[in-house]
PDB file of N, CA and C in Angstrom:
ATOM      1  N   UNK A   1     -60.140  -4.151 -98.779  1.00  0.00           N
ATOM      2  CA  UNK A   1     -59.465  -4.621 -99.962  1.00  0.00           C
ATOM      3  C   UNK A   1     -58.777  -3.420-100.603  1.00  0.00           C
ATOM      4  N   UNK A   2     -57.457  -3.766-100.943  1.00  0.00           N
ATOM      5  CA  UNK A   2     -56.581  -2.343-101.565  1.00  0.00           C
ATOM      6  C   UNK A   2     -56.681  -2.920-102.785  1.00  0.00           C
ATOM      7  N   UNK A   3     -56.480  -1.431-103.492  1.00  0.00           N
ATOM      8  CA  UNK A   3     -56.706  -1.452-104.823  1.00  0.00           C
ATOM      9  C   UNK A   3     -55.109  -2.187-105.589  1.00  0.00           C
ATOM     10  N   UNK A   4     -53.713  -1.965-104.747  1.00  0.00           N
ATOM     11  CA  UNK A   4     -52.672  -2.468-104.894  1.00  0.00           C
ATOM     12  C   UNK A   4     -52.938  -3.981-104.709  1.00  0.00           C
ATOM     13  N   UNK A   5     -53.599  -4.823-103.842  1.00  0.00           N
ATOM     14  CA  UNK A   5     -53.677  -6.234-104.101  1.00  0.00           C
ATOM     15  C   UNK A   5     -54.369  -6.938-105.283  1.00  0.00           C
ATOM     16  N   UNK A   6     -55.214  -5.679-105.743  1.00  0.00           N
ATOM     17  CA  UNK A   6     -56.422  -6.127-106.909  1.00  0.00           C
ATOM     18  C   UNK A   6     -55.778  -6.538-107.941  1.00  0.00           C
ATOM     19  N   UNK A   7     -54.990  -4.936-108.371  1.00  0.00           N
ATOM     20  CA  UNK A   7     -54.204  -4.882-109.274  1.00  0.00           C
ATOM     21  C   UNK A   7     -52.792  -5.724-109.738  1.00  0.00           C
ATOM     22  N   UNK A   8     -52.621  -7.023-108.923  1.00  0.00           N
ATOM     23  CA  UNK A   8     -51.747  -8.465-108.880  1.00  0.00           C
ATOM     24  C   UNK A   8     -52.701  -9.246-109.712  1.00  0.00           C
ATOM     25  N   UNK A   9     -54.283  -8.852-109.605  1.00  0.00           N
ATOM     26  CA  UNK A   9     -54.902 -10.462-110.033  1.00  0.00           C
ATOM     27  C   UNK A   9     -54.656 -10.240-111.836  1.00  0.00           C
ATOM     28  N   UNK A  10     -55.235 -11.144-111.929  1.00  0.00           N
ATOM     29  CA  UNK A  10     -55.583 -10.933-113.391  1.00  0.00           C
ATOM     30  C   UNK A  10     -57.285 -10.632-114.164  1.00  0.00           C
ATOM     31  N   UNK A  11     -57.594 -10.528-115.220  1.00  0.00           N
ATOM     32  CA  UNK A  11     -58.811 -10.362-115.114  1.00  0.00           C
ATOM     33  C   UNK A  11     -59.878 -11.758-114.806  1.00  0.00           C
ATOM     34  N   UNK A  12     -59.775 -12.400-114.735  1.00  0.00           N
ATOM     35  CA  UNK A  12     -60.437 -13.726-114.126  1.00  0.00           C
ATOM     36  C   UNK A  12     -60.385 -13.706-112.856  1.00  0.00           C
ATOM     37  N   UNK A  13     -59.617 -13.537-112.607  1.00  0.00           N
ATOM     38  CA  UNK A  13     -59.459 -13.471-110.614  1.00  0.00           C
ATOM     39  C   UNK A  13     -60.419 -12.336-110.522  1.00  0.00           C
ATOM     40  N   UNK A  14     -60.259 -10.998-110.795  1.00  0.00           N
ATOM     41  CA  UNK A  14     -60.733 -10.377-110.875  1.00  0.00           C
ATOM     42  C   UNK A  14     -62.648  -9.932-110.884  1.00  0.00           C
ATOM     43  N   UNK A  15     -62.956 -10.747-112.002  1.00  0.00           N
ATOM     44  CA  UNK A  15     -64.426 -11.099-112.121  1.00  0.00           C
ATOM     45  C   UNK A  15     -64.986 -11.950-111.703  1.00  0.00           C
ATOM     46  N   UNK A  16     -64.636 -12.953-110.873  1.00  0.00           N
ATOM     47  CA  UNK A  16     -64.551 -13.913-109.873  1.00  0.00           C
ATOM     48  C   UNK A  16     -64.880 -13.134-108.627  1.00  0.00           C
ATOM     49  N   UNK A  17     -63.785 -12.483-108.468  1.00  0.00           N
ATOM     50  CA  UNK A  17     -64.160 -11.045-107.193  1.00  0.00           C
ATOM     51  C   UNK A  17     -65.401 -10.620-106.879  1.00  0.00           C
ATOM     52  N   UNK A  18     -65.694  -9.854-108.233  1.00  0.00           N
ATOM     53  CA  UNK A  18     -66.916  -9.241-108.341  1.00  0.00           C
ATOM     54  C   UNK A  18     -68.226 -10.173-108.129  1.00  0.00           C
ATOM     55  N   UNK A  19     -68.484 -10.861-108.824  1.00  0.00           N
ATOM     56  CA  UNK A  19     -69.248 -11.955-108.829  1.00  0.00           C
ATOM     57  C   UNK A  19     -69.196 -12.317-106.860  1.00  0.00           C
ATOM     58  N   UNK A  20     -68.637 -12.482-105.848  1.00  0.00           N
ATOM     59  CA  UNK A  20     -68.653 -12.749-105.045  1.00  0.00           C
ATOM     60  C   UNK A  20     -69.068 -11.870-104.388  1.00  0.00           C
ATOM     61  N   UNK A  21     -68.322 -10.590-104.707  1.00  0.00           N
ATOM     62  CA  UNK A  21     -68.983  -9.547-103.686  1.00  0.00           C
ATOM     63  C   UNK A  21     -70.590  -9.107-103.738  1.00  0.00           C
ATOM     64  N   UNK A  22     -71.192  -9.260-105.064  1.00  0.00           N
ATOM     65  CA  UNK A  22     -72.515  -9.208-105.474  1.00  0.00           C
ATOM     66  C   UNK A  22     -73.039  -9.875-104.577  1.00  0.00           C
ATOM     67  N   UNK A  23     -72.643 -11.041-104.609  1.00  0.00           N
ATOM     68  CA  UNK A  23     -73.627 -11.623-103.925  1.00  0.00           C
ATOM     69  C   UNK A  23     -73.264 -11.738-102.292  1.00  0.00           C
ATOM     70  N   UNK A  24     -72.435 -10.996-101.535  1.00  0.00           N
ATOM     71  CA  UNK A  24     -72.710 -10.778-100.033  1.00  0.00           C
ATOM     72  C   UNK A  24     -73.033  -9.000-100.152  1.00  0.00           C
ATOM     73  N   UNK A  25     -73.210  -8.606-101.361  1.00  0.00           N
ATOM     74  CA  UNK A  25     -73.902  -7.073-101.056  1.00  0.00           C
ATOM     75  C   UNK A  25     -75.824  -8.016-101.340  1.00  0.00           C
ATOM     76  N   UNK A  26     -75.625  -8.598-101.912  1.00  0.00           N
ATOM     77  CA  UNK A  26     -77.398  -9.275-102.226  1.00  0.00           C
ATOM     78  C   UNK A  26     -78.045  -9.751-100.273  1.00  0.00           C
ATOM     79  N   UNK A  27     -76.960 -10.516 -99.949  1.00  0.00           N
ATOM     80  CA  UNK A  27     -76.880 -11.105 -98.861  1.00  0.00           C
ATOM     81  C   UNK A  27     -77.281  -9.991 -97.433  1.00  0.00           C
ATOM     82  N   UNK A  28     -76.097  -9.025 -97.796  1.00  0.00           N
ATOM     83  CA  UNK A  28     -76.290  -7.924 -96.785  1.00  0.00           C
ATOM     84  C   UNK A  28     -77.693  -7.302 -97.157  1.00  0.00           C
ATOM     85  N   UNK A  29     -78.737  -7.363 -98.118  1.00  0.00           N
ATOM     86  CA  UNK A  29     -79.450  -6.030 -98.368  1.00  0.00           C
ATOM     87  C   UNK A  29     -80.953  -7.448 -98.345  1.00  0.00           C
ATOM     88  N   UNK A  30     -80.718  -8.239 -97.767  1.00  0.00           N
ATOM     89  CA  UNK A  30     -81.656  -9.163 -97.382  1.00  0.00           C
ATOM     90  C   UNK A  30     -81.611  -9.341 -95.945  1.00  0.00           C
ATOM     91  N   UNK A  31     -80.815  -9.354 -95.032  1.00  0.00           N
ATOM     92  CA  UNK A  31     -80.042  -8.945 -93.996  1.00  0.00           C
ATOM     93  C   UNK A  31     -81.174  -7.231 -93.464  1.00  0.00           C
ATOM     94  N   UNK A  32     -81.003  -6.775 -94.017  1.00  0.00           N
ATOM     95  CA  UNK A  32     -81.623  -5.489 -93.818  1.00  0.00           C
ATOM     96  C   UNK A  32     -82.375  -5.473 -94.376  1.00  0.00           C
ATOM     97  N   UNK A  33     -83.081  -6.086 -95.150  1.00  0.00           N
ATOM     98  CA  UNK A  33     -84.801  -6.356 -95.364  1.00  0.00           C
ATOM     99  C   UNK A  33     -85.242  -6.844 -93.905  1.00  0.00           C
ATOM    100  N   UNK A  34     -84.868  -7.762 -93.424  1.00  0.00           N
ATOM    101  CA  UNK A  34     -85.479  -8.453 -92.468  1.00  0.00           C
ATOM    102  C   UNK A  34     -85.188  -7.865 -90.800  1.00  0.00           C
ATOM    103  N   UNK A  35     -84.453  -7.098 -91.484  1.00  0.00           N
ATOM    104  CA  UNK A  35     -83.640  -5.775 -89.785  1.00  0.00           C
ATOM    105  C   UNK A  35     -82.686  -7.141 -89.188  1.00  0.00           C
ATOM    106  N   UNK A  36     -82.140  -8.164 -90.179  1.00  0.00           N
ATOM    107  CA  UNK A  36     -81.371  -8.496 -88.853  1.00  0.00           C
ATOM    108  C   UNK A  36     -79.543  -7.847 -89.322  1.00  0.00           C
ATOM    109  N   UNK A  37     -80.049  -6.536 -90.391  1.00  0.00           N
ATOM    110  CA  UNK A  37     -78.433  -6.030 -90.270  1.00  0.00           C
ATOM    111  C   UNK A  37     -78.425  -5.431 -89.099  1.00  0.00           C
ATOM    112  N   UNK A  38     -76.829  -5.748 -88.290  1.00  0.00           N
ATOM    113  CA  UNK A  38     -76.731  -4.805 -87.395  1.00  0.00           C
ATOM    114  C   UNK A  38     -75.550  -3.652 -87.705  1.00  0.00           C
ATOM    115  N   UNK A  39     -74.935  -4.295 -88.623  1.00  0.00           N
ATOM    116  CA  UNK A  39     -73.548  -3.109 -89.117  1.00  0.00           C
ATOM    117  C   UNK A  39     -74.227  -2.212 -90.658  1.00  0.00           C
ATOM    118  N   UNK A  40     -74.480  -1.395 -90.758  1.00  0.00           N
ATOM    119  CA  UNK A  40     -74.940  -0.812 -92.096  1.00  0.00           C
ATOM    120  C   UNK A  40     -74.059  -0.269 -92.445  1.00  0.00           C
ATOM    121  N   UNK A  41     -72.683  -0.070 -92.082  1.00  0.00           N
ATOM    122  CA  UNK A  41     -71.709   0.568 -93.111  1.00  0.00           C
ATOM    123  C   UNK A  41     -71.662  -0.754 -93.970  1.00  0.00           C
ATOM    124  N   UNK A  42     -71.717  -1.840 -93.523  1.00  0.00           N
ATOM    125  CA  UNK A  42     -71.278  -2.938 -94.421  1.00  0.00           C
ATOM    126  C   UNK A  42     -71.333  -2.711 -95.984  1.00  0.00           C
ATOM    127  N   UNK A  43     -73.246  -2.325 -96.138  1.00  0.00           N
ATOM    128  CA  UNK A  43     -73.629  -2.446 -97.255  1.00  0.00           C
ATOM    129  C   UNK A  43     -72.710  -1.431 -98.410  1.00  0.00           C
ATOM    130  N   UNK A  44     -72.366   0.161 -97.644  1.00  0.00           N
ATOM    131  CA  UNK A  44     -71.566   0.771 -98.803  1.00  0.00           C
ATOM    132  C   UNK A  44     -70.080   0.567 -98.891  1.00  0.00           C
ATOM    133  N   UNK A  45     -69.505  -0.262 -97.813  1.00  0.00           N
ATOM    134  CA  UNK A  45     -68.183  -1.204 -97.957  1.00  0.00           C
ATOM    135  C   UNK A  45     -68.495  -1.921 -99.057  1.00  0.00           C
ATOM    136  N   UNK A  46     -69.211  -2.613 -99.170  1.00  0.00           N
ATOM    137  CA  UNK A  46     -69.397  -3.837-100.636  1.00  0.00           C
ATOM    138  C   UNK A  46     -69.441  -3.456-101.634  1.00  0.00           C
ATOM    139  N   UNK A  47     -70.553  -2.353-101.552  1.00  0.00           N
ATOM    140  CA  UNK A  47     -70.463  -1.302-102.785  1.00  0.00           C
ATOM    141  C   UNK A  47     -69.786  -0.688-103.615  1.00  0.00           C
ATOM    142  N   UNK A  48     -68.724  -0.274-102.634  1.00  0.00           N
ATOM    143  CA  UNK A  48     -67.386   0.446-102.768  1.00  0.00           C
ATOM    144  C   UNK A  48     -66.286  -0.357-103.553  1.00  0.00           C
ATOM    145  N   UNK A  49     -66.556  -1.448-102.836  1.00  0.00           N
ATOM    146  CA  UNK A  49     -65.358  -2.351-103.180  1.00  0.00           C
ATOM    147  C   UNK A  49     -65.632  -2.990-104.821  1.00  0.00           C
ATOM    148  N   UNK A  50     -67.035  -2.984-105.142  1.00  0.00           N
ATOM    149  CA  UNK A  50     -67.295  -3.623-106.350  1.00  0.00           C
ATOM    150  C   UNK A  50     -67.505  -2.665-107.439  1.00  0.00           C
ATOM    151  N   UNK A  51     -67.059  -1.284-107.025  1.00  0.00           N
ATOM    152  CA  UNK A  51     -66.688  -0.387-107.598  1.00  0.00           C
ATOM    153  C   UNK A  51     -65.267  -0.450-108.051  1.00  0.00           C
ATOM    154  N   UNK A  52     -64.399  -1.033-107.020  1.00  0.00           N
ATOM    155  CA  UNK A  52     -63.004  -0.213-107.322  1.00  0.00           C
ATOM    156  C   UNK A  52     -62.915  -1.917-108.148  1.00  0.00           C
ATOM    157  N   UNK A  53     -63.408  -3.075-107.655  1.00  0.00           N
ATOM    158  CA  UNK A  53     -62.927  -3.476-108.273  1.00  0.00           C
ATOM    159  C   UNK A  53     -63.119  -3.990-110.295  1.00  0.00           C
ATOM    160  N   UNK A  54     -64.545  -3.084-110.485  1.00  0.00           N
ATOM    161  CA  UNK A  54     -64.922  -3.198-111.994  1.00  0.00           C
ATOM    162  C   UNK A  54     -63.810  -1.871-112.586  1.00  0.00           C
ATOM    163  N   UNK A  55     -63.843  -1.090-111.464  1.00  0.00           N
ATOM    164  CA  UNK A  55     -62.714   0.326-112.207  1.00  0.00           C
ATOM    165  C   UNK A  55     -61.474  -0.912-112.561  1.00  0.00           C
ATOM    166  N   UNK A  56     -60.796  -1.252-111.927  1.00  0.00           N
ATOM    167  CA  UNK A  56     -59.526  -1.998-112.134  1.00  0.00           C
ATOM    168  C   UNK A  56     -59.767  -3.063-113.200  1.00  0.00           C
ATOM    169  N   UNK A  57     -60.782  -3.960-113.552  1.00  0.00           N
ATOM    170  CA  UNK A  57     -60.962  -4.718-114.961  1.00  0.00           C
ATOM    171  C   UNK A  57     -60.962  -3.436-115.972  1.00  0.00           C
ATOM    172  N   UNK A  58     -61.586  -2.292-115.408  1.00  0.00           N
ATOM    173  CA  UNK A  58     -61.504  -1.995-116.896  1.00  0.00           C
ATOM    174  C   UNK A  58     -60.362  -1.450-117.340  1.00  0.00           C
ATOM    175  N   UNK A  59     -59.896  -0.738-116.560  1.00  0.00           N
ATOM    176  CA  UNK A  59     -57.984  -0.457-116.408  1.00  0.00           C
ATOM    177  C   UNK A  59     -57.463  -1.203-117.489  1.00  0.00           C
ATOM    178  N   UNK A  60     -57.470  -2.519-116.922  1.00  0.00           N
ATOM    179  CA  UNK A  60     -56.836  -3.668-117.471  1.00  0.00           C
ATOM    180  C   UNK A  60     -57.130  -3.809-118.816  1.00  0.00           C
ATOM    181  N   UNK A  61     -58.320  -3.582-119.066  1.00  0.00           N
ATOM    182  CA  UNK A  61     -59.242  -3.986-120.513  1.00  0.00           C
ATOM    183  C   UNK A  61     -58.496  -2.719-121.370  1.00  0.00           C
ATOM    184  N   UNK A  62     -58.531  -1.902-120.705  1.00  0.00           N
ATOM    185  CA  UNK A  62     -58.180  -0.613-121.484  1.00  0.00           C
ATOM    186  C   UNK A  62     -56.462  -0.560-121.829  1.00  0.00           C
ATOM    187  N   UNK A  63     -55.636  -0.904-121.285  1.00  0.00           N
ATOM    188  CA  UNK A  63     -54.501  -1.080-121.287  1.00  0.00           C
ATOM    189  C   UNK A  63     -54.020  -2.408-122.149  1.00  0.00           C
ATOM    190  N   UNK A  64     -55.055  -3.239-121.765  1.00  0.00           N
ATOM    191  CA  UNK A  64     -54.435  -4.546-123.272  1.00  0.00           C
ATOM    192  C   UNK A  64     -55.213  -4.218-124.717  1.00  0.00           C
ATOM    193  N   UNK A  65     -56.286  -3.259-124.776  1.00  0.00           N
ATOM    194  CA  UNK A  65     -56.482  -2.986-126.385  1.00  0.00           C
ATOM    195  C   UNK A  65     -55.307  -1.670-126.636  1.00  0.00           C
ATOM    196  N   UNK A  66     -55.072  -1.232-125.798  1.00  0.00           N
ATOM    197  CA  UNK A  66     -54.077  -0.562-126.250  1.00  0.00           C
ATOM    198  C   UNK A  66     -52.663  -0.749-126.584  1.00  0.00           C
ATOM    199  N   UNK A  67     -52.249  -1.781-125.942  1.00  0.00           N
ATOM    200  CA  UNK A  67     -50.969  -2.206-126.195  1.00  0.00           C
ATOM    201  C   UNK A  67     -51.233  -3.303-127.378  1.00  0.00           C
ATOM    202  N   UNK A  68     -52.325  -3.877-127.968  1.00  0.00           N
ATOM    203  CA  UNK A  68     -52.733  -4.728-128.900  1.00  0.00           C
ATOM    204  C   UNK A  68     -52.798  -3.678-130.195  1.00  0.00           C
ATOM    205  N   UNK A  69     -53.373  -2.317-130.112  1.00  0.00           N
ATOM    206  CA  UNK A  69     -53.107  -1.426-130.938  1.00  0.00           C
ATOM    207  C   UNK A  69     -52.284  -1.043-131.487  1.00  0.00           C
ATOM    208  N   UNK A  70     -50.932  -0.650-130.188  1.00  0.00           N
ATOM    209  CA  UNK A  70     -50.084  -0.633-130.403  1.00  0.00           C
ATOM    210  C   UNK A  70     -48.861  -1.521-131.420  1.00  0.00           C
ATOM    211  N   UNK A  71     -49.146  -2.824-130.961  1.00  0.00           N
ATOM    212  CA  UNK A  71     -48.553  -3.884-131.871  1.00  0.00           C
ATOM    213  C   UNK A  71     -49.036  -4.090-133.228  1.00  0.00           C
ATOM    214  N   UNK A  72     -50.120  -3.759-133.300  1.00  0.00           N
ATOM    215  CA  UNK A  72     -51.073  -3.882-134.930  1.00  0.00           C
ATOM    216  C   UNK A  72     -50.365  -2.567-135.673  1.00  0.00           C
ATOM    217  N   UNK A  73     -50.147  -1.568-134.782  1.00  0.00           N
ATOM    218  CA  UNK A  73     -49.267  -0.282-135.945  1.00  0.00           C
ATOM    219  C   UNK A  73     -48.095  -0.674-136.538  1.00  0.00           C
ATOM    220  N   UNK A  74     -47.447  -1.733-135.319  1.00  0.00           N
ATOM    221  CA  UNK A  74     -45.797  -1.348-135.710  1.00  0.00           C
ATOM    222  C   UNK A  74     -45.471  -2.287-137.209  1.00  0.00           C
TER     223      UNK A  74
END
């Protein structure tokens, strides 16, 4: 997942994302409770990804109180 496709969604799409990936990183790390992971990069792929994609909500979060700031000065 590129961080350029993320950055199209909006924040609902977005936390929707997350929410999904949680739960196939939950999935994968039950998977490897039971040894039937056989790929273990998987687990810090998911990881990764539900990283970049809470960095990018907050981007977003951070960029609309600011432009909301912005409009409250003028």
């Amino acid at each position: 997942m590129k961080a350029s496709e993320l950055r199209a969604k909006d924040i609902a799409a977005l936390e929707k994302e997350v929410a999904d990936l949680l739960k196939a990183h939950f999935g994968l790390r039950m998977q490897k409770a039971t040894q039937q992971l056989t790929n273990h990069s998987q687990l810090g792929n998911v990881k990764r990804d539900v990283a970049r994609v809470k960095t990018i909500i907050a981007e977003k979060k951070r960029a609309a109180a600011q432009a909301a700031a912005t409009e409250a000065a003028k």
